[in-house]
C-alpha atoms as a PDB file:
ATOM      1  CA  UNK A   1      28.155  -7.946 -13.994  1.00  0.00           C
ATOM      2  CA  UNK A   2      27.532  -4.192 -12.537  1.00  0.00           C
ATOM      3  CA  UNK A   3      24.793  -2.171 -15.074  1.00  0.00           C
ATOM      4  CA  UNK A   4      25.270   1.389 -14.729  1.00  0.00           C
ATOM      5  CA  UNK A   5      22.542   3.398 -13.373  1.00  0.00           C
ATOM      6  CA  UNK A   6      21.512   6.131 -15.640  1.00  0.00           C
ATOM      7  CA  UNK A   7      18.795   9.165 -15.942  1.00  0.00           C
ATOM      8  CA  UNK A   8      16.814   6.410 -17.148  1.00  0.00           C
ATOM      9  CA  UNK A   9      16.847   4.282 -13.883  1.00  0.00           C
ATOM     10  CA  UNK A  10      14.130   3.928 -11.551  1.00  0.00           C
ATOM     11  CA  UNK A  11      14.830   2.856  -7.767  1.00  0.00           C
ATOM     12  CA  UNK A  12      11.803   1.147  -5.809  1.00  0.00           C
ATOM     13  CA  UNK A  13      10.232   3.339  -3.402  1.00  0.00           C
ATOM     14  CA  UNK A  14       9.826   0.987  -0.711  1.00  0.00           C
ATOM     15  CA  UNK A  15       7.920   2.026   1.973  1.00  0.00           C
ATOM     16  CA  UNK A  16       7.939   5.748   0.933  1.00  0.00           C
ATOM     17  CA  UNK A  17       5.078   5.102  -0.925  1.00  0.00           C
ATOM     18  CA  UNK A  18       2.818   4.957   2.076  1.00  0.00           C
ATOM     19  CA  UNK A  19       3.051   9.094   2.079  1.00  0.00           C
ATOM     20  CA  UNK A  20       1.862   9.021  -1.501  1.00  0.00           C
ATOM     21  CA  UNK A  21      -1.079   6.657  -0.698  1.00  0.00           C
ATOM     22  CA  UNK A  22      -1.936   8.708   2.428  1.00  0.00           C
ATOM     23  CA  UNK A  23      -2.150  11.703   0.184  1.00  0.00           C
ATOM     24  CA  UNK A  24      -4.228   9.910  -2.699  1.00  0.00           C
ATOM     25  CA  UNK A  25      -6.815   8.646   0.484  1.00  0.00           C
ATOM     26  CA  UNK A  26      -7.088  11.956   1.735  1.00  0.00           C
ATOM     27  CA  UNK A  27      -8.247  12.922  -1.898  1.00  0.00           C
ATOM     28  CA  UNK A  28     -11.267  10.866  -1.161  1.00  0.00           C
ATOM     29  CA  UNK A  29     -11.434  11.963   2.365  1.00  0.00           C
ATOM     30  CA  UNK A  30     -12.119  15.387   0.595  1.00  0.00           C
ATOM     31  CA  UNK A  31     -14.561  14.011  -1.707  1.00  0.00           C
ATOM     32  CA  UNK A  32     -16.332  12.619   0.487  1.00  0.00           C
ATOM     33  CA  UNK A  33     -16.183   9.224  -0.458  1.00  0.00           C
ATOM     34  CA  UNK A  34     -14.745   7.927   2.710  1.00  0.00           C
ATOM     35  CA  UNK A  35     -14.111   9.095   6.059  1.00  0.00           C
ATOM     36  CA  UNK A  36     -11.369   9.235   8.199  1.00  0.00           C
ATOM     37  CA  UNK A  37     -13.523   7.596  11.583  1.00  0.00           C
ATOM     38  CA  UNK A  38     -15.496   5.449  10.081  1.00  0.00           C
ATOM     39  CA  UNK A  39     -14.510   1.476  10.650  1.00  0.00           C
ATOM     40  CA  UNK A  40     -13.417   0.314   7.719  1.00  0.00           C
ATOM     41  CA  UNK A  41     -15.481  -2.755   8.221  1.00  0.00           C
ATOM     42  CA  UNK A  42     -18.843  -0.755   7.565  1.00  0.00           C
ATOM     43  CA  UNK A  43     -17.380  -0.401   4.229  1.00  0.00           C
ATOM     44  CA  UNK A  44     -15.653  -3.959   3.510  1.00  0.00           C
ATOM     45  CA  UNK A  45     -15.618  -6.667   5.686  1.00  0.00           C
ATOM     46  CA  UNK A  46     -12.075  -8.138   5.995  1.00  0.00           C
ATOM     47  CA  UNK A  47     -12.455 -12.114   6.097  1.00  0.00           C
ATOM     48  CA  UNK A  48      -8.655 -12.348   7.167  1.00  0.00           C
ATOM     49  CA  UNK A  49      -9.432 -10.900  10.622  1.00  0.00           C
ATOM     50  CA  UNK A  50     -12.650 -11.783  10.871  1.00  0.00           C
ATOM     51  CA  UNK A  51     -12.199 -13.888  14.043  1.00  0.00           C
ATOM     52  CA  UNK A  52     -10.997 -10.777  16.070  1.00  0.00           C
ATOM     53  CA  UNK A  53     -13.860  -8.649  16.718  1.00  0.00           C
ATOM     54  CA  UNK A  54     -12.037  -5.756  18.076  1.00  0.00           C
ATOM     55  CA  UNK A  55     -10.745  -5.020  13.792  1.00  0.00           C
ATOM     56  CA  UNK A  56     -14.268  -3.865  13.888  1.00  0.00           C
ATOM     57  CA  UNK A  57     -12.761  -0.871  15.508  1.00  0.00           C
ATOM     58  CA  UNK A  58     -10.482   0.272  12.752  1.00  0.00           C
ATOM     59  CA  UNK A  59     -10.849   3.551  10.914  1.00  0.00           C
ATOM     60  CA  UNK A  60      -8.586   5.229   7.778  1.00  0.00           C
ATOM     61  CA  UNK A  61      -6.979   7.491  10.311  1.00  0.00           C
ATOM     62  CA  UNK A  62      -5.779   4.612  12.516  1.00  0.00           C
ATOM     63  CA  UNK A  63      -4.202   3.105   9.008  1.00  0.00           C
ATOM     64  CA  UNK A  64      -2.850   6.561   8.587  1.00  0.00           C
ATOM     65  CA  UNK A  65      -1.328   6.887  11.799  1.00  0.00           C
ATOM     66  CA  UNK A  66      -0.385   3.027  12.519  1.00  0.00           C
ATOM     67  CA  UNK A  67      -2.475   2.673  15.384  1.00  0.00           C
ATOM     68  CA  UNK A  68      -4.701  -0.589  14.062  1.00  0.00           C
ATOM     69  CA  UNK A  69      -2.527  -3.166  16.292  1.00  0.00           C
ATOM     70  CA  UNK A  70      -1.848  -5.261  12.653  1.00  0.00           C
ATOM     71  CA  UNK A  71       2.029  -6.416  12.286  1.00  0.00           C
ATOM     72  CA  UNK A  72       4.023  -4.825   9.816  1.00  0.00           C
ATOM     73  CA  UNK A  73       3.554  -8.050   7.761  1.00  0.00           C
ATOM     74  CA  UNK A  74       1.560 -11.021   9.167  1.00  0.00           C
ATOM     75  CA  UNK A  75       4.256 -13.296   6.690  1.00  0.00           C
ATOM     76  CA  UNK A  76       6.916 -12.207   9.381  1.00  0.00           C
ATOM     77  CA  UNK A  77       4.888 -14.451  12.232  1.00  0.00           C
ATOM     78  CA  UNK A  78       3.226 -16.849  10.174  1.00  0.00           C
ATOM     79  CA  UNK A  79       0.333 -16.890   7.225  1.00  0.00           C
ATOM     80  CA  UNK A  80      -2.333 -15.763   9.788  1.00  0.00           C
ATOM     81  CA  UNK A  81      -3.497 -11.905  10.210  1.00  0.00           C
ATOM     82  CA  UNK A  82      -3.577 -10.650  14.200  1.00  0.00           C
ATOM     83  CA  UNK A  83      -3.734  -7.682  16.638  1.00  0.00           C
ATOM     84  CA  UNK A  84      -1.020  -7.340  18.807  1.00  0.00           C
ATOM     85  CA  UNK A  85      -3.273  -4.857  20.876  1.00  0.00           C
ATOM     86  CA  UNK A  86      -6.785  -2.888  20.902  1.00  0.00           C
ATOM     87  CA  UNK A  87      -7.098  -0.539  17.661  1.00  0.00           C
ATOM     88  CA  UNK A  88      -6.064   2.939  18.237  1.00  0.00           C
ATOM     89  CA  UNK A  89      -4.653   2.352  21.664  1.00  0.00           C
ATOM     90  CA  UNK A  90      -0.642   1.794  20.635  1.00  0.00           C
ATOM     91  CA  UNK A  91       1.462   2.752  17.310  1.00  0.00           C
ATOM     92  CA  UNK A  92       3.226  -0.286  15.286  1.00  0.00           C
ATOM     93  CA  UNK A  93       4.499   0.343  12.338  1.00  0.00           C
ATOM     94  CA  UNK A  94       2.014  -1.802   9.856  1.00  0.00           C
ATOM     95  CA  UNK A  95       1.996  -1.941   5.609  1.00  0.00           C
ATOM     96  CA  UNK A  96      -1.137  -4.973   6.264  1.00  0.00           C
ATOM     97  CA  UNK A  97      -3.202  -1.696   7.136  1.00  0.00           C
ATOM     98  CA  UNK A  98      -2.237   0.153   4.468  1.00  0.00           C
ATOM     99  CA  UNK A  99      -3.214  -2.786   2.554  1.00  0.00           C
ATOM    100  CA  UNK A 100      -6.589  -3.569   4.074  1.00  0.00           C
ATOM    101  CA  UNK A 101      -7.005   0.091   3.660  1.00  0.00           C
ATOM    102  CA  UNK A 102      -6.288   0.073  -0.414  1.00  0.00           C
ATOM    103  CA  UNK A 103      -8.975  -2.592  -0.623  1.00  0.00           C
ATOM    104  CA  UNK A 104     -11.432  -0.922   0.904  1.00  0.00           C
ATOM    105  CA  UNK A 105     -10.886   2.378  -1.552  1.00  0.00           C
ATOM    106  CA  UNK A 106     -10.783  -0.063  -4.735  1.00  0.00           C
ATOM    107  CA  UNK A 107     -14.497  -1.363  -2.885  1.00  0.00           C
ATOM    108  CA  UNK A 108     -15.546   2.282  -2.551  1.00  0.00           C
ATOM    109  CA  UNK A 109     -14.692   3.167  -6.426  1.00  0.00           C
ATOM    110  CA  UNK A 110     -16.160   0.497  -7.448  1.00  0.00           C
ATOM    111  CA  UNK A 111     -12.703  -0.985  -9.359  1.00  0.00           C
ATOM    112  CA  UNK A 112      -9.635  -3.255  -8.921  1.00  0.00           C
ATOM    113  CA  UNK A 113      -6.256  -3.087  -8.280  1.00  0.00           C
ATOM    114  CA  UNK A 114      -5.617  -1.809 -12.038  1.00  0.00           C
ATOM    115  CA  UNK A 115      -8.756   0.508 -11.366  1.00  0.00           C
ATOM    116  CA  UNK A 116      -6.976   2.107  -8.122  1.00  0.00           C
ATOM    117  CA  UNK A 117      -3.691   2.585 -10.079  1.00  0.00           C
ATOM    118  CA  UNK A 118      -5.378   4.266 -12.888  1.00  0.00           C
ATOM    119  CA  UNK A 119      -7.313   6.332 -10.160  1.00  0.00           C
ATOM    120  CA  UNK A 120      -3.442   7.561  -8.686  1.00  0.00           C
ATOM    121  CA  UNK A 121      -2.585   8.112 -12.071  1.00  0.00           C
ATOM    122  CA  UNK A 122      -5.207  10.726 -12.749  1.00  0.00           C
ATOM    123  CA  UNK A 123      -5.476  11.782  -9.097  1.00  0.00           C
ATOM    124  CA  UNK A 124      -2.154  12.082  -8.437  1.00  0.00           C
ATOM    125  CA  UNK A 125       0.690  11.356 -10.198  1.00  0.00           C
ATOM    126  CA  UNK A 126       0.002  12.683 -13.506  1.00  0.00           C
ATOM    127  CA  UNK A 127      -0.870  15.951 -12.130  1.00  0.00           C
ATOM    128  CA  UNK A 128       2.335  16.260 -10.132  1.00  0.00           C
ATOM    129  CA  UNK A 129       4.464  15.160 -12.965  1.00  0.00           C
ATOM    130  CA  UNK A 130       5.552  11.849 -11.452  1.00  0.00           C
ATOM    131  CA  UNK A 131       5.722  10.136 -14.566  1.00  0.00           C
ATOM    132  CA  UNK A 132       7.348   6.548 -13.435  1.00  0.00           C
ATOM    133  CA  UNK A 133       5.656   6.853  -9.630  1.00  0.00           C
ATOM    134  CA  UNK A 134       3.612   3.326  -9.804  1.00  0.00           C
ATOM    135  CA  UNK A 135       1.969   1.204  -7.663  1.00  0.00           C
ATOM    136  CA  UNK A 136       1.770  -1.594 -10.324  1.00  0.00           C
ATOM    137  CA  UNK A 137       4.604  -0.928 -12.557  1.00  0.00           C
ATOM    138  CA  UNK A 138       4.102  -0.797 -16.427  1.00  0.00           C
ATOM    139  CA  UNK A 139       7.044  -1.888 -18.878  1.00  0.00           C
ATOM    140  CA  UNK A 140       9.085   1.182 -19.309  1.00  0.00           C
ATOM    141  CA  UNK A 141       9.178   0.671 -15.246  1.00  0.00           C
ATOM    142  CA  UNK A 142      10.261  -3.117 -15.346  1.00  0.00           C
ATOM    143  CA  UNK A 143      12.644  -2.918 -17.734  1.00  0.00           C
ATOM    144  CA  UNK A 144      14.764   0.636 -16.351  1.00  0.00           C
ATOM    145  CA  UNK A 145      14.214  -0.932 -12.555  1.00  0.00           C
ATOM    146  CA  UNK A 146      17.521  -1.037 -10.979  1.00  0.00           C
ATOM    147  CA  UNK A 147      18.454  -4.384 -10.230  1.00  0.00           C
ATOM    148  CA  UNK A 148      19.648  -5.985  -7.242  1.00  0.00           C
ATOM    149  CA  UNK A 149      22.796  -6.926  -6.013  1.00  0.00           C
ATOM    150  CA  UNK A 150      24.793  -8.488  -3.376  1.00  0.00           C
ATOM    151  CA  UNK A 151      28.184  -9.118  -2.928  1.00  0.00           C
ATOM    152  CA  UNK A 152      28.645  -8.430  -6.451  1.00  0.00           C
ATOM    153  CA  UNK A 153      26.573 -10.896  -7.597  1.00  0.00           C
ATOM    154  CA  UNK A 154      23.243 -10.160  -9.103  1.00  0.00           C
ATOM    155  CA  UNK A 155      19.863 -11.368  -6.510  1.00  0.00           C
ATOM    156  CA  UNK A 156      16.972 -12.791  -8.196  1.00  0.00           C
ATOM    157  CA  UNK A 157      13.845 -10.757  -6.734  1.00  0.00           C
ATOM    158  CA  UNK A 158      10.849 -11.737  -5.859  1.00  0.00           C
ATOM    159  CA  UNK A 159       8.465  -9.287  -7.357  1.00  0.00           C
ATOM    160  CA  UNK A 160       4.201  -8.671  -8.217  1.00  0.00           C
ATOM    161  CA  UNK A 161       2.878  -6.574 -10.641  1.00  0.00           C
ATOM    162  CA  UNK A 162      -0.613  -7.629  -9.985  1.00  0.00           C
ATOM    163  CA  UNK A 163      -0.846  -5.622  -6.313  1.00  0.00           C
ATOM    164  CA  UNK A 164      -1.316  -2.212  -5.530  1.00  0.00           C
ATOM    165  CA  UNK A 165       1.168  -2.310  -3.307  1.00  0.00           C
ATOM    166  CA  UNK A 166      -0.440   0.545  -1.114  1.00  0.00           C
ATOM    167  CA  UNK A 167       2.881  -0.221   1.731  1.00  0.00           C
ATOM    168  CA  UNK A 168       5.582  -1.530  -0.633  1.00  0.00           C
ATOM    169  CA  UNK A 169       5.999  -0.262  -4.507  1.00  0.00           C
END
């Protein structure tokens, strides 16, 4: 069964929320609240790369500009976090920086996942009108999501509402 998409549908934004983020960051970059060379382990630790000193390198701008030598998705090569290569020295595309980077903010405001959403509310979506633009979707979201399909045939997803997806809603 096809549903009709309407003006009420909303499509996922993928991986074109990573702009958005990057704009919401540089928010803070302005404020003052963290800056774009600083290692982002002088703000937050990050236990999942702990064993690999050379993380210790990795600043907002290399997030920014995917040069911290994480995979796109450490899920895609096993459970484990790794650099492929030094920080800052190659580009790889990467939404586990983008994630590291989106803990580190919530650390710096002082909030949680909910606490950074509500932060891109009032930071940045509400004031640019995006209404249904959500990193962890509400209702109204879920329930006018388009849904997947393949072949015809409707695709369960897989699907969090607890993250803020910094690389992914």
């Amino acid at each position: 069964e096809s549903l009709p998409v309407n003006d009420k549908t909303i499509f996922e934004g993928a991986s074109l929320s990573k702009p958005l983020f990057a704009y919401f960051v540089m928010k803070y970059v302005d404020k003052g609240v963290i800056d774009l060379d600083l290692p982002l382990y002088k703000y937050l630790p990050y236990e999942d790369i702990s064993y690999d000193e050379r993380y210790k390198k990795i600043t907002t701008r290399m997030v920014l500009s995917h040069t911290t030598g994480f995979p796109n998705w450490r899920t895609d090569y096993g459970d484990s976090l790794f650099l492929s290569f030094d920080p800052g020295s190659k580009y790889q595309y990467s939404g586990e920086g983008f994630q590291y980077l989106a803990k580190v903010l919530a650390y710096l405001l002082n909030t949680n996942d909910q606490g950074l959403e509500q932060a891109y509310q009032k930071e940045l979506a509400l004031p640019f009108g995006m209404f249904t633009t959500k990193f962890i979707q509400n209702e109204d979201n879920l329930s006018n999501k388009a849904k997947p399909y393949k072949n015809g045939h409707r695709v369960e997803e897989r699907y969090e509402n607890d993250t803020f997806g910094a690389a992914f809603s």
